[in-house]
N, C-alpha and C. Protein backbone atom coordinates (compact mmCIF):
# COMPACT_ATOMS: atom_id res chain seq x y z
N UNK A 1 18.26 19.54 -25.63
CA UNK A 1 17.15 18.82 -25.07
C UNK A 1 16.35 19.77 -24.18
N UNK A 2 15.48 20.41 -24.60
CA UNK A 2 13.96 21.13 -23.78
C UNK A 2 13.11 20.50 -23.24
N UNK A 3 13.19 20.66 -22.01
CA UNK A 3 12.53 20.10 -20.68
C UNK A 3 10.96 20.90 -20.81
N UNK A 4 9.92 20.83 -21.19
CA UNK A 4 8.62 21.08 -21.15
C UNK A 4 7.65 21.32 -20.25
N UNK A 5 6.98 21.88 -19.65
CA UNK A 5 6.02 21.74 -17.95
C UNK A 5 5.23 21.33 -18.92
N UNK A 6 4.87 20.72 -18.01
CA UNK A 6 2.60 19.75 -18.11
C UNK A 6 2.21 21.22 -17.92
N UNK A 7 1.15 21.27 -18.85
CA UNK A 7 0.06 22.39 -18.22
C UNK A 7 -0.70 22.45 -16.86
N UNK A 8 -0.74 21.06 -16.18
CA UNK A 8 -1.31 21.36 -14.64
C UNK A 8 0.02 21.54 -13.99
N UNK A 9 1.04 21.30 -14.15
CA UNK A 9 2.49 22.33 -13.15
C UNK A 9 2.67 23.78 -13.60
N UNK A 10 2.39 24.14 -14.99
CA UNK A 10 2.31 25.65 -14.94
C UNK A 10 1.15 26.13 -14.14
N UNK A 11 -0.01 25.46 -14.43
CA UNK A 11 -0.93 26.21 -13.67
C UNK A 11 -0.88 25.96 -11.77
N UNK A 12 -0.21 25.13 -11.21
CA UNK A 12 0.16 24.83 -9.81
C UNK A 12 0.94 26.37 -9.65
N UNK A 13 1.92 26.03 -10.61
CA UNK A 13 2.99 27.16 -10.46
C UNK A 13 2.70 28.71 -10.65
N UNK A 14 1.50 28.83 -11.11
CA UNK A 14 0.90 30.24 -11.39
C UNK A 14 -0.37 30.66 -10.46
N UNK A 15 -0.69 29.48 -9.33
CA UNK A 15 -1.23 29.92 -8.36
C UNK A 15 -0.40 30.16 -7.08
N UNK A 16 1.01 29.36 -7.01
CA UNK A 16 2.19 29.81 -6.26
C UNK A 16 2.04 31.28 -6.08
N UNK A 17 2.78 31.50 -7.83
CA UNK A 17 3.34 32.74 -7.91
C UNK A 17 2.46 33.94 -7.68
N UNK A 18 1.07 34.09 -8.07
CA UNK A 18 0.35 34.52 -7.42
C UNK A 18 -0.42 34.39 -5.92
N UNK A 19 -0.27 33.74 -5.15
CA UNK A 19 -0.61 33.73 -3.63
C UNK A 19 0.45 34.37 -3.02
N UNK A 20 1.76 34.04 -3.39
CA UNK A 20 3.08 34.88 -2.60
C UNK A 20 2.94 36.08 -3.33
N UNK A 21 2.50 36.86 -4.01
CA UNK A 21 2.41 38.13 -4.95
C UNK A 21 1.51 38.98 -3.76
N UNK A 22 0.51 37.88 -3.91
CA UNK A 22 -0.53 38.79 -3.16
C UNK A 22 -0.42 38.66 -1.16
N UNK A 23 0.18 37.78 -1.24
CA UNK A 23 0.53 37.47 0.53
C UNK A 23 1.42 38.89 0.40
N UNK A 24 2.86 38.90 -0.23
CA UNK A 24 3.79 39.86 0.61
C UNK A 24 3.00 41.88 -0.18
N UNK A 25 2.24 41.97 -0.89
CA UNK A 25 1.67 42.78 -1.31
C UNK A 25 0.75 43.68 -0.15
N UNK A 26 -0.18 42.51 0.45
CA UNK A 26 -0.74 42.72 1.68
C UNK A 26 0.50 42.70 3.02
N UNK A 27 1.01 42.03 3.24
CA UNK A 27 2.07 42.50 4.33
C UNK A 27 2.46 43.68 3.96
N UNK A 28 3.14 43.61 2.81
CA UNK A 28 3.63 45.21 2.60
C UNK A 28 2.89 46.63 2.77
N UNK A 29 1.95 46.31 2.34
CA UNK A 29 0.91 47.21 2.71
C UNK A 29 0.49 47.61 3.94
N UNK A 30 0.50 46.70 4.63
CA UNK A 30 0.07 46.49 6.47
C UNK A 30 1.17 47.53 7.19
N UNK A 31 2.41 47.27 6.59
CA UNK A 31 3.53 47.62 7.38
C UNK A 31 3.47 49.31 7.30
N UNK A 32 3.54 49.35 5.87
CA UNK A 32 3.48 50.77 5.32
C UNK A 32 2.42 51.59 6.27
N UNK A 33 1.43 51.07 6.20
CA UNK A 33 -0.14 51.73 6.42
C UNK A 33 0.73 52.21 8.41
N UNK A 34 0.74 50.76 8.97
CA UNK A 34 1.01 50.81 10.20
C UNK A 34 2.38 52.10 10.71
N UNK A 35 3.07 52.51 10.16
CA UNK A 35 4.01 53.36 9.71
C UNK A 35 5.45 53.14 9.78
N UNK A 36 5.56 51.89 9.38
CA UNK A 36 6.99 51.35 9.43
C UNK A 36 7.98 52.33 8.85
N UNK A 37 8.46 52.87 8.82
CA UNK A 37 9.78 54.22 7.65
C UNK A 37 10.47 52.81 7.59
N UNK A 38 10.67 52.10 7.87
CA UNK A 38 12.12 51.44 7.53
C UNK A 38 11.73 50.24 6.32
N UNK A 39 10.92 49.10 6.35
CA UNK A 39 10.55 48.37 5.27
C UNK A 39 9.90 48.94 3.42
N UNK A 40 9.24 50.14 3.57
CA UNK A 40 9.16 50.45 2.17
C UNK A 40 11.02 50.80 1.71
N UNK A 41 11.44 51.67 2.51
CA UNK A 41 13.09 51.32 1.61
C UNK A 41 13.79 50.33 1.54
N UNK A 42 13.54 49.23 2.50
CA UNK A 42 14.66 48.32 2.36
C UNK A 42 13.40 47.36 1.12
N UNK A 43 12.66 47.27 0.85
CA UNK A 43 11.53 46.37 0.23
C UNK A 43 12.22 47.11 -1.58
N UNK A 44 11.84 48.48 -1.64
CA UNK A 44 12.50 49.01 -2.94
C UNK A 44 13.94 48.91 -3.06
N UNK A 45 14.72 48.66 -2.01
CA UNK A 45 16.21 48.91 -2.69
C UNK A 45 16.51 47.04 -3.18
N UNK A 46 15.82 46.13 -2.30
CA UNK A 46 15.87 44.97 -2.46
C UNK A 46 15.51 44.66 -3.60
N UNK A 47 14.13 45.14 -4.12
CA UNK A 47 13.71 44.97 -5.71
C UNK A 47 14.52 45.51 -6.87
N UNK A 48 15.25 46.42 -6.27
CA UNK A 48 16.09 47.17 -7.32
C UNK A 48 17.15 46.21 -7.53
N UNK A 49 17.68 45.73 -6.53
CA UNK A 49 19.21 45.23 -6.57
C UNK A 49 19.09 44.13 -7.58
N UNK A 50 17.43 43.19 -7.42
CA UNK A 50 17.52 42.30 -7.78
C UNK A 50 16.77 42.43 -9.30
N UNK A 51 16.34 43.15 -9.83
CA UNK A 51 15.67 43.33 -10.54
C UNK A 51 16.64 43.28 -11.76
N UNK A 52 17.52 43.77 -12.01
CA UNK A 52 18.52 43.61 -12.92
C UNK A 52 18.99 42.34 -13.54
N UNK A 53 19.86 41.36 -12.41
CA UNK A 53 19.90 40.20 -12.62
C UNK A 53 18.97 39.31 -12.79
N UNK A 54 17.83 39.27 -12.18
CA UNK A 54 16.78 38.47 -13.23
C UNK A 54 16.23 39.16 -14.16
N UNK A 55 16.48 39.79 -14.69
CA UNK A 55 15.75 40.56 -16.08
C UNK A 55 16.92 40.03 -16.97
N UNK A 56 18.02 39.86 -16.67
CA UNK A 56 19.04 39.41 -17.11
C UNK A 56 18.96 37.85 -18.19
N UNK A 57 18.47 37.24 -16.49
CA UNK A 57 18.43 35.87 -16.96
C UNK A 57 17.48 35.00 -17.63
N UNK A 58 16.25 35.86 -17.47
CA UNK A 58 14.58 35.59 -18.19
C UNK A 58 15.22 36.01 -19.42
N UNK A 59 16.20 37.25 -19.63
CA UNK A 59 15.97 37.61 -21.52
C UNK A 59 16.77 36.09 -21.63
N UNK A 60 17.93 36.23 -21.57
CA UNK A 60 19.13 35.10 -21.71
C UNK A 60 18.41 33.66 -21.98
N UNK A 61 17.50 33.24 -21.53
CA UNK A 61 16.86 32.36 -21.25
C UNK A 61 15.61 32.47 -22.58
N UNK A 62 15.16 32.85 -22.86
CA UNK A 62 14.14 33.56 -23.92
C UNK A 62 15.03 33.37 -25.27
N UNK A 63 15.90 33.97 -25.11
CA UNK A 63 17.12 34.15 -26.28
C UNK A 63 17.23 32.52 -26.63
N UNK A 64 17.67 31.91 -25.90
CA UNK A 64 18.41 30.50 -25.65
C UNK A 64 17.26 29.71 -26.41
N UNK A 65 15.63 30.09 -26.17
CA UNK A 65 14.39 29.50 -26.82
C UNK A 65 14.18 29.66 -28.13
N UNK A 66 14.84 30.91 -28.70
CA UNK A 66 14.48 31.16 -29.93
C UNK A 66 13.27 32.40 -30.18
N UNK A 67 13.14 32.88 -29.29
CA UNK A 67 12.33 33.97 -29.11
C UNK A 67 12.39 34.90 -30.39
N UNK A 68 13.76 35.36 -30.80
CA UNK A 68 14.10 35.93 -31.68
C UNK A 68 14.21 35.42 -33.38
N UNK A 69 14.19 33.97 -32.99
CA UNK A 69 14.38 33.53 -34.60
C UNK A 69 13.35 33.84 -35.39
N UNK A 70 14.17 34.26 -36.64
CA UNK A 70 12.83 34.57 -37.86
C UNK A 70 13.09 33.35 -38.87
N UNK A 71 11.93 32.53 -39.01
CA UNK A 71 11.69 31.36 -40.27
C UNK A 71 11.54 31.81 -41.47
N UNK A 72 12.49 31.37 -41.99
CA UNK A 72 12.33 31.66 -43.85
C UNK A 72 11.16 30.81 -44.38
N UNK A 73 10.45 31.58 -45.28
CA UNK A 73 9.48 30.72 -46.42
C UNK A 73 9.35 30.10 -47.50
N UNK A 74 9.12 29.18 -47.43
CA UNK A 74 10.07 28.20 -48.41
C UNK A 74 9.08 28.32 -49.33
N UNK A 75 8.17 29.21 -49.32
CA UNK A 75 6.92 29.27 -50.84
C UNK A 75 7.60 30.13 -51.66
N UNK A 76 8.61 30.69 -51.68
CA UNK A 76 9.23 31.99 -52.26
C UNK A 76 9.83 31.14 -53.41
């Protein structure tokens, strides 16, 4: 059973994901500029750590959709 979004919750959800993109983008930037040494490493080792396990779970998840299936042609 596949649970579906409405197209106005993807698009809610894709102005989310872009306002926090661009909010911590600009903080990050601020900090850097201002000369923080300590937040650009802990900001990259944080993305690293996590970057794995959700790359993980988006394929897994993709997989689970059928991303990969190939349809036979039944004109043959």
């Amino acid at each position: 059973m596949k649970k579906e979004l409405s197209e106005e919750r993807k698009t809610r959800l894709a102005y989310i994901w872009a306002a926090i993109a661009l909010i911590s983008s600009v903080v990050l930037g601020a900090l850097v500029a201002a000369g923080s040494d300590q937040i650009l490493p802990i900001f990259l080792g944080l993305a690293t750590v996590l970057y794995g396990p959700v790359t993980a779970f988006l394929y897994i998840r993709e997989v689970r959709n059928g991303v990969f299936k190939v349809e036979e042609d039944d004109n043959e």
